[in-house]
C-alpha atoms as a PDB file:
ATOM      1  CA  UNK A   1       0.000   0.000   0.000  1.00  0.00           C
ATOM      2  CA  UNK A   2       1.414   3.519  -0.764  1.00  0.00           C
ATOM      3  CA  UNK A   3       1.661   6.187   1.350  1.00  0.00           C
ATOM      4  CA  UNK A   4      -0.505   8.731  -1.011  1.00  0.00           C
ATOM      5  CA  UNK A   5      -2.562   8.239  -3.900  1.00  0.00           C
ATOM      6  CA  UNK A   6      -2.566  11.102  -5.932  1.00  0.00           C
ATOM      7  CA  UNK A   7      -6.291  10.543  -7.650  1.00  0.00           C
ATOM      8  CA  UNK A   8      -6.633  12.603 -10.641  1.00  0.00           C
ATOM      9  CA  UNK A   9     -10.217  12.545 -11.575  1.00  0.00           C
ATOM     10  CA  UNK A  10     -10.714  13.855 -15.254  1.00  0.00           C
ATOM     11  CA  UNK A  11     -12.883  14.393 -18.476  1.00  0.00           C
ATOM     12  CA  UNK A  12     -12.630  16.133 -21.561  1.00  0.00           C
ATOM     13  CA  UNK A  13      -9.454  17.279 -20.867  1.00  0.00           C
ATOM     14  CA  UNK A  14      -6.973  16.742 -23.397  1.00  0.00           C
ATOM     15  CA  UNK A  15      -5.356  20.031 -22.996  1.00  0.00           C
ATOM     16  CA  UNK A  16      -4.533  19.714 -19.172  1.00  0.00           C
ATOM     17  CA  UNK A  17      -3.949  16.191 -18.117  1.00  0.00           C
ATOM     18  CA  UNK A  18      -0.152  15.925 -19.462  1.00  0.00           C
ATOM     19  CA  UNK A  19       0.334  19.122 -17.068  1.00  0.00           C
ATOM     20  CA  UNK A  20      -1.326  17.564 -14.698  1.00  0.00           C
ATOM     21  CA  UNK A  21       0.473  13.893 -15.059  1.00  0.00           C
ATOM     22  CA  UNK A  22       3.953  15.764 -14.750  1.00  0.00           C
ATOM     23  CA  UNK A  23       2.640  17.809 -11.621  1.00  0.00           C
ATOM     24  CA  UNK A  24       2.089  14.638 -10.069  1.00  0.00           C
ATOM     25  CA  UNK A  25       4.774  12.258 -10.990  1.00  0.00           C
ATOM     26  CA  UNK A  26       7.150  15.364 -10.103  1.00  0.00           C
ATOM     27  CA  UNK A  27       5.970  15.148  -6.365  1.00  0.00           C
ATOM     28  CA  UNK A  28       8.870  14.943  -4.246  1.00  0.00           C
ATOM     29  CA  UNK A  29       7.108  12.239  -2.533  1.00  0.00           C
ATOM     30  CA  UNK A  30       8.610   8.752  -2.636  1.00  0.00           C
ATOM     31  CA  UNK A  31       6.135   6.569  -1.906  1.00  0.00           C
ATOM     32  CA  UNK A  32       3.046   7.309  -3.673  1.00  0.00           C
ATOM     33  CA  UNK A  33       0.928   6.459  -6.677  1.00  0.00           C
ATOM     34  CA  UNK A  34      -0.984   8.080  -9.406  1.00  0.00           C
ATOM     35  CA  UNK A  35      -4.147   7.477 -10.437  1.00  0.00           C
ATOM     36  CA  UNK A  36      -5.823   8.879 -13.043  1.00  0.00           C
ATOM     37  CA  UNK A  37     -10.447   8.259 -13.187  1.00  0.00           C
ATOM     38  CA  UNK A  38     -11.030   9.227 -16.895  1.00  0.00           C
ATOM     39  CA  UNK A  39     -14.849   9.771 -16.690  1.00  0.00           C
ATOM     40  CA  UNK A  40     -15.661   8.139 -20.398  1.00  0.00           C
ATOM     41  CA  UNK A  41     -14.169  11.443 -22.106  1.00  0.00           C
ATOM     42  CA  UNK A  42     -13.986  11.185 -25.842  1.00  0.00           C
ATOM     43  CA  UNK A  43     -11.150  13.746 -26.899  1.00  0.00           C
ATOM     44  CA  UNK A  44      -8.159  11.890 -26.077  1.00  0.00           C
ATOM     45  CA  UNK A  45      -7.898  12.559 -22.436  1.00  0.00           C
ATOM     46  CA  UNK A  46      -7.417   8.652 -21.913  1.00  0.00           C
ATOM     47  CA  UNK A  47      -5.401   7.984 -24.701  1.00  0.00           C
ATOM     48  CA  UNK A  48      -2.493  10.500 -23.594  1.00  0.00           C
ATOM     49  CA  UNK A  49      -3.004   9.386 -19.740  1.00  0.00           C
ATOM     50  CA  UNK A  50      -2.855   6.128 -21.067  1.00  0.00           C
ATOM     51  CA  UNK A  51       0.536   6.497 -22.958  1.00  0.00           C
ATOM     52  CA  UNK A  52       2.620   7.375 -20.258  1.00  0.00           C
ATOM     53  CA  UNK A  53       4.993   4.772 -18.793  1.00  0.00           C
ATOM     54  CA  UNK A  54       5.551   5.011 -15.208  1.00  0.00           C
ATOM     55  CA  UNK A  55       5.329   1.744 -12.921  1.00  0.00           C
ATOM     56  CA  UNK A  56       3.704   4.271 -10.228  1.00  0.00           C
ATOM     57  CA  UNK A  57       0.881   5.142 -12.453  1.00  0.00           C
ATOM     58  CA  UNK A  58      -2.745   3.598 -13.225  1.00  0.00           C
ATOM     59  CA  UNK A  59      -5.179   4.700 -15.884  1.00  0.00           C
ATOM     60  CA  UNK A  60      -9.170   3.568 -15.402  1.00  0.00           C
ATOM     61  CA  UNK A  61     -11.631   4.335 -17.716  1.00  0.00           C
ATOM     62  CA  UNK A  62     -15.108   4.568 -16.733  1.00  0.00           C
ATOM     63  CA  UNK A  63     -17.913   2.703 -18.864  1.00  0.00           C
ATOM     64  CA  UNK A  64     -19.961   5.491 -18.688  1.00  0.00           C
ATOM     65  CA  UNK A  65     -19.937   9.290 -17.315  1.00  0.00           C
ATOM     66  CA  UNK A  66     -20.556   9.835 -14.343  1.00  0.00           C
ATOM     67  CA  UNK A  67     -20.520  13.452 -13.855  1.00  0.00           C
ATOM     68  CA  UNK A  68     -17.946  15.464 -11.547  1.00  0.00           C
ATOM     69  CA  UNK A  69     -19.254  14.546  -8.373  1.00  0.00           C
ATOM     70  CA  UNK A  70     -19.780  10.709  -9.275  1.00  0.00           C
ATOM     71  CA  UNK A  71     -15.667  10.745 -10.806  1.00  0.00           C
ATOM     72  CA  UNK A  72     -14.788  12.595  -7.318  1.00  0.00           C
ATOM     73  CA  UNK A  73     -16.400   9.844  -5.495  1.00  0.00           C
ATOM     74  CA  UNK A  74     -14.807   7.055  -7.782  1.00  0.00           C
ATOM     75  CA  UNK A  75     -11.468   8.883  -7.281  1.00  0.00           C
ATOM     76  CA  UNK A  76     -11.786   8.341  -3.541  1.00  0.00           C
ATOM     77  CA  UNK A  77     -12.928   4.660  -3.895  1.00  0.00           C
ATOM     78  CA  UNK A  78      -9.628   3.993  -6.190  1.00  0.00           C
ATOM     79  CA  UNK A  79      -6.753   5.156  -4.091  1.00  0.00           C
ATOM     80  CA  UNK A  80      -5.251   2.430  -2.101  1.00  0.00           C
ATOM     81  CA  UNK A  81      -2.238   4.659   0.035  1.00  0.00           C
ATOM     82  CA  UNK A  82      -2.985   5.733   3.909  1.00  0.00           C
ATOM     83  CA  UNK A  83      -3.538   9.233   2.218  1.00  0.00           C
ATOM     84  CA  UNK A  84      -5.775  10.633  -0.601  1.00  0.00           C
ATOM     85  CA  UNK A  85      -5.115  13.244  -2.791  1.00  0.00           C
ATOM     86  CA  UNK A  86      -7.914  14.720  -5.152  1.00  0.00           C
ATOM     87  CA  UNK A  87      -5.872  16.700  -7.669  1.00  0.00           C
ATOM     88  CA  UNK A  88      -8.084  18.700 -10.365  1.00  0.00           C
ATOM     89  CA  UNK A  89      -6.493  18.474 -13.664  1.00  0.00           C
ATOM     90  CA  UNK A  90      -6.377  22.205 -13.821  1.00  0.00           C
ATOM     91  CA  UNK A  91      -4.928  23.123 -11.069  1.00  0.00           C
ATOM     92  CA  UNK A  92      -0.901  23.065  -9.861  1.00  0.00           C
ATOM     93  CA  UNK A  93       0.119  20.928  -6.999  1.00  0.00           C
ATOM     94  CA  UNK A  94       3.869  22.472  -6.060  1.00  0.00           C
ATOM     95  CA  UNK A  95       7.006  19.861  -5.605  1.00  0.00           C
ATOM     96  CA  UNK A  96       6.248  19.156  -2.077  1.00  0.00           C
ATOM     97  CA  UNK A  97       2.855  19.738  -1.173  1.00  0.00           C
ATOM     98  CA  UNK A  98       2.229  15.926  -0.890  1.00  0.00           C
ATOM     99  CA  UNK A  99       4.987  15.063   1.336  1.00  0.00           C
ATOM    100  CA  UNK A 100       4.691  18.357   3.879  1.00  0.00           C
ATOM    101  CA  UNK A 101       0.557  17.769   3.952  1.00  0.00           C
ATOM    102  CA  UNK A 102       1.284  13.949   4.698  1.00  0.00           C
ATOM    103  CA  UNK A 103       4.093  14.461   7.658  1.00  0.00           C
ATOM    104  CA  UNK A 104       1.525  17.379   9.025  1.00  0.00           C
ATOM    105  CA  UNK A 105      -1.017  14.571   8.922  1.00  0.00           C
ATOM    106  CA  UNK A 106       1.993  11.900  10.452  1.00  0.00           C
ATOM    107  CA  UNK A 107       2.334  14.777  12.955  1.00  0.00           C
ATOM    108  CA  UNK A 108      -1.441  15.023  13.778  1.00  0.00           C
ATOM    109  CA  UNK A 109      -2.815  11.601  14.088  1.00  0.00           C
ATOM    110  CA  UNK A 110      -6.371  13.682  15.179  1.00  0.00           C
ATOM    111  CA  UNK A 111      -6.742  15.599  11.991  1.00  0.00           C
ATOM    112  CA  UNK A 112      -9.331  13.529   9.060  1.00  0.00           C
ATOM    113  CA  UNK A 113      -7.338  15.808   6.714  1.00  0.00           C
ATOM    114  CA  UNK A 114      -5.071  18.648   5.961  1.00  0.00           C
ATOM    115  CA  UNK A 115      -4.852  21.659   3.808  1.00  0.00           C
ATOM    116  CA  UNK A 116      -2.019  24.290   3.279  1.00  0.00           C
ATOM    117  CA  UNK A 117      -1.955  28.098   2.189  1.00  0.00           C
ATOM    118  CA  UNK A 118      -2.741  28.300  -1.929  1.00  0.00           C
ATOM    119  CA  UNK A 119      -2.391  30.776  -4.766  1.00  0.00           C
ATOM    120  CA  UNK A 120      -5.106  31.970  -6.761  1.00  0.00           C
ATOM    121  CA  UNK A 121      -3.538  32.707 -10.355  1.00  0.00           C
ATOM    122  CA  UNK A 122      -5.474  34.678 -12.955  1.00  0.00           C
ATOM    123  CA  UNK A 123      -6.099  33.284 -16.526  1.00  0.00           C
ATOM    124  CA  UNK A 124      -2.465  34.595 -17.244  1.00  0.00           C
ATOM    125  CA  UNK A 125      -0.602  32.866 -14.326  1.00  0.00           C
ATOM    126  CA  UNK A 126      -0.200  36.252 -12.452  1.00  0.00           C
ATOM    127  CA  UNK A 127      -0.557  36.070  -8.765  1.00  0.00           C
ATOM    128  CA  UNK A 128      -4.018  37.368  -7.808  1.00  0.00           C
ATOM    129  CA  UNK A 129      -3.945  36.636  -4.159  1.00  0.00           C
ATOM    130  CA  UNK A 130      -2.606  33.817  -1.848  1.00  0.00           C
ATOM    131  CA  UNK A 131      -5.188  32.474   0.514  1.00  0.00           C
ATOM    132  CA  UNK A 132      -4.934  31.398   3.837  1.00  0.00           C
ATOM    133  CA  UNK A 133      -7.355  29.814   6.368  1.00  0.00           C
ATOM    134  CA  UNK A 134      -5.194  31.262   9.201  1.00  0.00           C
ATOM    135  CA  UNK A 135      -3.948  35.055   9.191  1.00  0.00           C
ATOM    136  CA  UNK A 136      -0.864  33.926  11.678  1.00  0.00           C
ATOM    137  CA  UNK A 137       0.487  29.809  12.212  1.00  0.00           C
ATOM    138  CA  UNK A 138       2.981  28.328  13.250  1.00  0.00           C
ATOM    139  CA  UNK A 139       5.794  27.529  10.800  1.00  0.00           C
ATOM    140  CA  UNK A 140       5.316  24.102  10.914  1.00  0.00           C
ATOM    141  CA  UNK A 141       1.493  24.131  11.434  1.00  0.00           C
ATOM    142  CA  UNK A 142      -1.052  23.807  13.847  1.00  0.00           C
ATOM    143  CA  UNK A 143      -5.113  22.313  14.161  1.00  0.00           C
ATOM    144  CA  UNK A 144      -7.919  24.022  13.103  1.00  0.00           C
ATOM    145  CA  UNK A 145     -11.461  22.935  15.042  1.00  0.00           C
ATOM    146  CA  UNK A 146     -14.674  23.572  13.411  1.00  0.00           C
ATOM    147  CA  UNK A 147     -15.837  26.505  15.059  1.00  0.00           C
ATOM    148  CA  UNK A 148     -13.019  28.551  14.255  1.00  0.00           C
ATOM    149  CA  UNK A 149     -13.783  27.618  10.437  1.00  0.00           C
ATOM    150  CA  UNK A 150     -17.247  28.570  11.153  1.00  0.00           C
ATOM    151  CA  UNK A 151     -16.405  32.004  12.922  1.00  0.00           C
ATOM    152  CA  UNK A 152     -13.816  33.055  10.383  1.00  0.00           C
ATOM    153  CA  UNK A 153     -15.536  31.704   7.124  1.00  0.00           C
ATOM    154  CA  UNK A 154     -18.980  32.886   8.160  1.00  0.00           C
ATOM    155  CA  UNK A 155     -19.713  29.521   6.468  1.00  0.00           C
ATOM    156  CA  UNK A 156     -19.342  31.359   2.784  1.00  0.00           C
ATOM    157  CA  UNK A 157     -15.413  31.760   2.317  1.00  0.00           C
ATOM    158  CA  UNK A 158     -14.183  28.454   1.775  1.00  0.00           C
ATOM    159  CA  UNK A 159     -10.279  29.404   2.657  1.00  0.00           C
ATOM    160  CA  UNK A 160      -9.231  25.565   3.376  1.00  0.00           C
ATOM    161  CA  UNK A 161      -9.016  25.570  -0.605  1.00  0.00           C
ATOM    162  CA  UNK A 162     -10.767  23.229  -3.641  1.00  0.00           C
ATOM    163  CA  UNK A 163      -9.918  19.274  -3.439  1.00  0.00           C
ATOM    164  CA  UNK A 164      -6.145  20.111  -4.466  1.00  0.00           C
ATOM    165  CA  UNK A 165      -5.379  21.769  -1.517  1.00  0.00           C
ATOM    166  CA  UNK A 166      -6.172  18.965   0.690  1.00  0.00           C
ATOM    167  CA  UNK A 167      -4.924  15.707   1.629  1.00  0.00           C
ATOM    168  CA  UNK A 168      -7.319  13.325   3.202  1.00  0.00           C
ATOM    169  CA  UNK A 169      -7.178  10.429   5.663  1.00  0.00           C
ATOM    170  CA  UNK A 170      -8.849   7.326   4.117  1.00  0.00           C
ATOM    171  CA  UNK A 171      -9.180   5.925   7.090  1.00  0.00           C
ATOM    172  CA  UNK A 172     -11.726   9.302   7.857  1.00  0.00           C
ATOM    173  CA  UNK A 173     -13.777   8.910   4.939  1.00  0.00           C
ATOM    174  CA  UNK A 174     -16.078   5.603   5.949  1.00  0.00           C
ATOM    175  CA  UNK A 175     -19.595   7.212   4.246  1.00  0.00           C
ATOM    176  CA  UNK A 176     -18.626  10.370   2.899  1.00  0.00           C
ATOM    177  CA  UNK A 177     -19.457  11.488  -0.396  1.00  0.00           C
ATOM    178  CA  UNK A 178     -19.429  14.358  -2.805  1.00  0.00           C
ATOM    179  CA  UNK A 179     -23.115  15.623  -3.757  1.00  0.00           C
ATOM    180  CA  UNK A 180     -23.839  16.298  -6.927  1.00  0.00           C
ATOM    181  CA  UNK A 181     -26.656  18.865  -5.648  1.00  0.00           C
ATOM    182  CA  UNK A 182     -23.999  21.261  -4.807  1.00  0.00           C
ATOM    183  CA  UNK A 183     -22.502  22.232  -8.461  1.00  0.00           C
ATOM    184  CA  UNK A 184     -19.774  24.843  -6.947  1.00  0.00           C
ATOM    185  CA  UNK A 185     -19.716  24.042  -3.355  1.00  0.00           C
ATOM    186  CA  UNK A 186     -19.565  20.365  -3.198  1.00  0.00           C
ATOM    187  CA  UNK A 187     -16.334  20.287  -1.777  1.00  0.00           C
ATOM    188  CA  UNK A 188     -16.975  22.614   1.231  1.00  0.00           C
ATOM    189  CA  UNK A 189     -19.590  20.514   2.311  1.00  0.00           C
ATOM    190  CA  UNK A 190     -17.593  17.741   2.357  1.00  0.00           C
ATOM    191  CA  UNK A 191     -14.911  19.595   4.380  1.00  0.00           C
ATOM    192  CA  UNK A 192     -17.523  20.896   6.896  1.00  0.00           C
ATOM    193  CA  UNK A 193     -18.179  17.079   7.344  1.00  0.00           C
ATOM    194  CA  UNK A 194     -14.898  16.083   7.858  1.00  0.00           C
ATOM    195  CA  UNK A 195     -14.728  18.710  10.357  1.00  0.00           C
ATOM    196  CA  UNK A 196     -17.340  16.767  12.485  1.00  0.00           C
ATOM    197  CA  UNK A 197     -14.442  14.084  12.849  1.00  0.00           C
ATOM    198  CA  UNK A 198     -12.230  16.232  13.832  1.00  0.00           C
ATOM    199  CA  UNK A 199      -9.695  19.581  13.480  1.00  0.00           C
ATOM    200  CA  UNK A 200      -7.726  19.665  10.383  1.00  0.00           C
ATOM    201  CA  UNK A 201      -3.809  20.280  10.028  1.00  0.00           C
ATOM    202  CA  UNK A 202      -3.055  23.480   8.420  1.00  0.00           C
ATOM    203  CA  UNK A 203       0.270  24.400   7.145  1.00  0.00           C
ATOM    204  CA  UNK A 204       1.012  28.573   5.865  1.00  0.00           C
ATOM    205  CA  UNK A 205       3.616  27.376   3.485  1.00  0.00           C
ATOM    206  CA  UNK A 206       1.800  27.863   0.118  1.00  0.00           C
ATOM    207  CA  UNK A 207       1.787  24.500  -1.457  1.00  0.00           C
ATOM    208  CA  UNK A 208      -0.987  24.814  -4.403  1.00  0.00           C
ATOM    209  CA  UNK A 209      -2.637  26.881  -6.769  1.00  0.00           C
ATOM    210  CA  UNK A 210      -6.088  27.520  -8.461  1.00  0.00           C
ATOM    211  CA  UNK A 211      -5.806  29.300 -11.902  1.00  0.00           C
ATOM    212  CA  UNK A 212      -8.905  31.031 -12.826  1.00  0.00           C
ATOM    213  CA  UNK A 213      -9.885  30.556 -16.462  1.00  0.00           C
ATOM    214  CA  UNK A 214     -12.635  30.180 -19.083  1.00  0.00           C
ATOM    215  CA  UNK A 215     -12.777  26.396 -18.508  1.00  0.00           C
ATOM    216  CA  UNK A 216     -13.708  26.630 -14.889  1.00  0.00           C
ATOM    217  CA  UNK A 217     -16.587  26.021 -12.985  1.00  0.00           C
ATOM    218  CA  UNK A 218     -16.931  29.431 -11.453  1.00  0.00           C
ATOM    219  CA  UNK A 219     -15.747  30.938 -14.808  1.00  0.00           C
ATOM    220  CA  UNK A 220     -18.852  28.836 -16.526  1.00  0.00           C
ATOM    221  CA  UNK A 221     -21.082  29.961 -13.592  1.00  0.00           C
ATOM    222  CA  UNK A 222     -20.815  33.867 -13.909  1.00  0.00           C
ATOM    223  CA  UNK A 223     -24.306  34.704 -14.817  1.00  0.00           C
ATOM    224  CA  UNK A 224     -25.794  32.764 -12.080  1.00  0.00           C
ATOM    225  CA  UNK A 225     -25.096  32.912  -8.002  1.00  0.00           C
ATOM    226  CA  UNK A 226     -23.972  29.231  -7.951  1.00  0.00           C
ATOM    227  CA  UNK A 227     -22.148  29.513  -4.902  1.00  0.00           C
ATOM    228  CA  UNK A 228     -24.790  31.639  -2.909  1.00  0.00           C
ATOM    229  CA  UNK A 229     -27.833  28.900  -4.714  1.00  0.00           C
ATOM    230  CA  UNK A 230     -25.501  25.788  -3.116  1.00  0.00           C
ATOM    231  CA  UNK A 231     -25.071  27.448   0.320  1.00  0.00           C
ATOM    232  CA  UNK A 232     -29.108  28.715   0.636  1.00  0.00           C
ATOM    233  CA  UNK A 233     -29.257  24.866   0.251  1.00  0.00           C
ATOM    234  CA  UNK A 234     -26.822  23.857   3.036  1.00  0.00           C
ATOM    235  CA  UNK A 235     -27.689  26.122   5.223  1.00  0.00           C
ATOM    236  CA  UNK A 236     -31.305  24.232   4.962  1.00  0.00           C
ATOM    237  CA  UNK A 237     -29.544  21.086   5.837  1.00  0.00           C
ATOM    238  CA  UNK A 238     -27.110  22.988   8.852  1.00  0.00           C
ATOM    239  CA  UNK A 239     -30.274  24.414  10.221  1.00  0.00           C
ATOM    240  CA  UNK A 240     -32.207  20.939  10.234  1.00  0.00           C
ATOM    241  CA  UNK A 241     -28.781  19.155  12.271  1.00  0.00           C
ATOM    242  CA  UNK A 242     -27.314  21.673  14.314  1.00  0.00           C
ATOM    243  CA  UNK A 243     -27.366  19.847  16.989  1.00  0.00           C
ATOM    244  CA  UNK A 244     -24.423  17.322  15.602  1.00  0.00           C
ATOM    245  CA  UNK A 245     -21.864  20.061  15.597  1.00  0.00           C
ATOM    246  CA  UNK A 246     -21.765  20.196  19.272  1.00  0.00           C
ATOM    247  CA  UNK A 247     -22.069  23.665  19.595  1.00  0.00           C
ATOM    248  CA  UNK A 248     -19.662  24.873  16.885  1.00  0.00           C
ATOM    249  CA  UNK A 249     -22.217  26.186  14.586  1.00  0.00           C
ATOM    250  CA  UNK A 250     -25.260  28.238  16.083  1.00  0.00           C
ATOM    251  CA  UNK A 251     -28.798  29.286  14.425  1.00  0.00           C
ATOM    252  CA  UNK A 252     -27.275  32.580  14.127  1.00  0.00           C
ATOM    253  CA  UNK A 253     -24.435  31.366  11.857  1.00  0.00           C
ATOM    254  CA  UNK A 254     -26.959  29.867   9.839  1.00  0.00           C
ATOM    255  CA  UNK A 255     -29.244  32.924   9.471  1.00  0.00           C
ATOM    256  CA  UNK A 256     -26.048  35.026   8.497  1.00  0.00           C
ATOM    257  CA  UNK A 257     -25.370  32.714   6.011  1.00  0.00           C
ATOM    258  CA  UNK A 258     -28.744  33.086   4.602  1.00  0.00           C
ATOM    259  CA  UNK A 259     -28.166  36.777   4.234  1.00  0.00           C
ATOM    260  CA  UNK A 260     -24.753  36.568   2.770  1.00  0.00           C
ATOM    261  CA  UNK A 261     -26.964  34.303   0.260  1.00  0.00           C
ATOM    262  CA  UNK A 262     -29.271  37.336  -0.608  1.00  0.00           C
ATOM    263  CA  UNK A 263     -26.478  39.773  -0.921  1.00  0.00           C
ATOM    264  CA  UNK A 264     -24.580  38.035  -3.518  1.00  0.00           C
ATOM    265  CA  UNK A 265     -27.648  36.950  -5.308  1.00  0.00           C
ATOM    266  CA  UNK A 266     -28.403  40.850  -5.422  1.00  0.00           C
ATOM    267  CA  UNK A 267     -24.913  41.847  -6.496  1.00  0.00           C
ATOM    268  CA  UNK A 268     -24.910  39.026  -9.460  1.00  0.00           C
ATOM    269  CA  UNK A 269     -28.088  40.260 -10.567  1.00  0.00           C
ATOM    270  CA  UNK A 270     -27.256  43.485 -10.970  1.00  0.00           C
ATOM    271  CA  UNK A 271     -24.165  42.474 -12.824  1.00  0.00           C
ATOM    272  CA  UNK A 272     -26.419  40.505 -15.332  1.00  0.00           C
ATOM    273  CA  UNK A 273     -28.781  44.109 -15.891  1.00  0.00           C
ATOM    274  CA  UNK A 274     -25.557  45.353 -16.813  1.00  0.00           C
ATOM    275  CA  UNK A 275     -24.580  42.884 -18.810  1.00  0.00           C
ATOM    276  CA  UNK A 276     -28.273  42.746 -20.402  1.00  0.00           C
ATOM    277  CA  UNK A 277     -28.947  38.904 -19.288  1.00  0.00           C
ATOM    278  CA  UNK A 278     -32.604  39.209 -18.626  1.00  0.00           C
ATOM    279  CA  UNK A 279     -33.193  36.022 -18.184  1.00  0.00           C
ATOM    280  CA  UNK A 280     -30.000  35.414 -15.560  1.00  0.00           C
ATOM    281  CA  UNK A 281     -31.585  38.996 -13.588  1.00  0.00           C
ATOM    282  CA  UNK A 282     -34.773  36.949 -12.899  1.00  0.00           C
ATOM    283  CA  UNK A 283     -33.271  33.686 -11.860  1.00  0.00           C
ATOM    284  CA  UNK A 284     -31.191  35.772  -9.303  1.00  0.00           C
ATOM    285  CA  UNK A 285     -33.835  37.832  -8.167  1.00  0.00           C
ATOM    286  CA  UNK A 286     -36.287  34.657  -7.203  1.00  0.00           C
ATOM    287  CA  UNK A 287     -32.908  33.413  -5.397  1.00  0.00           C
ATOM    288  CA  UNK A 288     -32.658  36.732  -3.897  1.00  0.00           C
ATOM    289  CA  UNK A 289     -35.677  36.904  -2.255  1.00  0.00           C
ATOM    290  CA  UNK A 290     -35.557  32.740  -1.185  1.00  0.00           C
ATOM    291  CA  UNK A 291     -32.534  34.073   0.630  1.00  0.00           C
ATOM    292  CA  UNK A 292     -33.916  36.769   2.580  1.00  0.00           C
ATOM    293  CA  UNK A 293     -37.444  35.052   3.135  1.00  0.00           C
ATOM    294  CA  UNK A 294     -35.173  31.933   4.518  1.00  0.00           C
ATOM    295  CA  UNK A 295     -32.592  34.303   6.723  1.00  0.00           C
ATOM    296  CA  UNK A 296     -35.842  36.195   8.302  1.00  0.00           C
ATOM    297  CA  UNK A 297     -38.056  33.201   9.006  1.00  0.00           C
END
């Protein structure tokens, strides 16, 4: 059994997944291997996976396609080391992000997973901003508990980071799952979740990146308030189990949640007049005012 799979789950993708492969198989990482969950693409994405020879490397090819949250879950189910890494094939996973996330995780046997600081690169590659869950850390890292996610997310800014800034525990994932309900905020659900199980290991090195750029889901997503539609409906779900976070989230967080909802719904909308998508205005005006009915109720 390796220490880390790296689990690359991937369709369409022709253009990225040799960037991706060498990302990867560059990891300074000894003791890992790569495995790539082609999701039945049809422009070659397999076929150049497929042609690279490295022992430490699998290709699968699904039968049929099961849709990003379906391949997430598949890449989960596939990787056979201690520690899993979901690496989007767009994104850039640094020389030794795998090996400093899995000694933080060595280091802290409590934490169901582990996240570092990350860039956010524009379409270019310039540096917009580098993100970071905690303002001050220790060099060498430290545990984060739920609540202070809660209190310094508000429950809308997901700072751990998307799936490549994280390395999980397997042995923490016994009936989790991504949902494919939540188009844009899948993954913060599942981190909230894992939260539940326990604090997670943060390091402030900078170990990742997230490049913004037509191809994304949040690039694809403009004209509608994806993120604030997914959160009105977890915050649903938060309010109907708040009782199994022991205390770390409150009714309150919830209801400011709900708000934050209504803002950006708002803000989108009005970007949409600008932008003369009629149709787009009146999708995030309905969400608008689901928001604001659900944060005053």
């Amino acid at each position: 059994m390796p220490r880390v799979s790296i689990c690359i789950p991937t369709y369409n993708r022709a253009a990225f997944i040799g960037r991706a492969l060498d990302l990867a198989l560059a990891q300074t990482e000894p003791d890992l291997e790569v495995v790539v969950l082609d999701d039945a693409s049809t422009d070659g994405t397999f076929e150049i996976a497929a042609a690279r020879n490295d022992p430490r490397l699998r290709v699968i090819k699904g039968e049929r396609n099961l849709g990003l949250a379906g391949n997430f879950n598949r890449a989960m189910d596939a990787g056979r080391g201690e520690y899993i890494k979901l690496f989007c094939d767009d994104d850039f996973l640094y020389p030794e992000a795998v090996a400093r996330l899995a000694d933080a995780l060595d280091r802290f046997p409590d934490a169901p997973f582990a996240t570092s600081a990350w860039n956010l690169l524009d379409e270019n590659g310039a540096l917009r901003a580098t993100m970071r869950l905690l303002k001050n850390a220790p060099a060498d890292g430290t545990l984060v508990g739920l609540r202070e996610v809660v209190r310094s997310s508000l429950l809308w800014r997901n700072r751990i980071g998307s799936p490549s800034s994280v390395l999980l525990r397997r042995s923490a994932l016994d009936g989790l799952r991504f949902n494919s309900q939540y188009r844009q905020m899948m993954d913060w659900d599942v981190w909230l979740q894992l939260l539940k199980r326990g604090p997670i290991a943060y390091l402030p090195l900078v170990l990742t990146a997230y490049q913004w750029h037509a191809e994304t889901l949040s690039a694809k997503q403009q004209s509608d308030a994806q993120t604030a539609s997914d959160l009105l409906a977890l915050s649903r779900v938060y309010d109907d189990s708040l009782d199994t976070f022991g205390g770390a989230m409150t009714r309150w967080d919830v209801k400011r949640l709900q708000f934050l909802c209504f803002l950006n719904a708002i803000e989108v909308a009005v970007l949409n007049v600008v932008c003369l998508r009629w149709r787009s205005v009146g999708r995030n005006l309905r969400l608008a005012w689901r928001a604001l009915s659900a944060s005053l109720s």
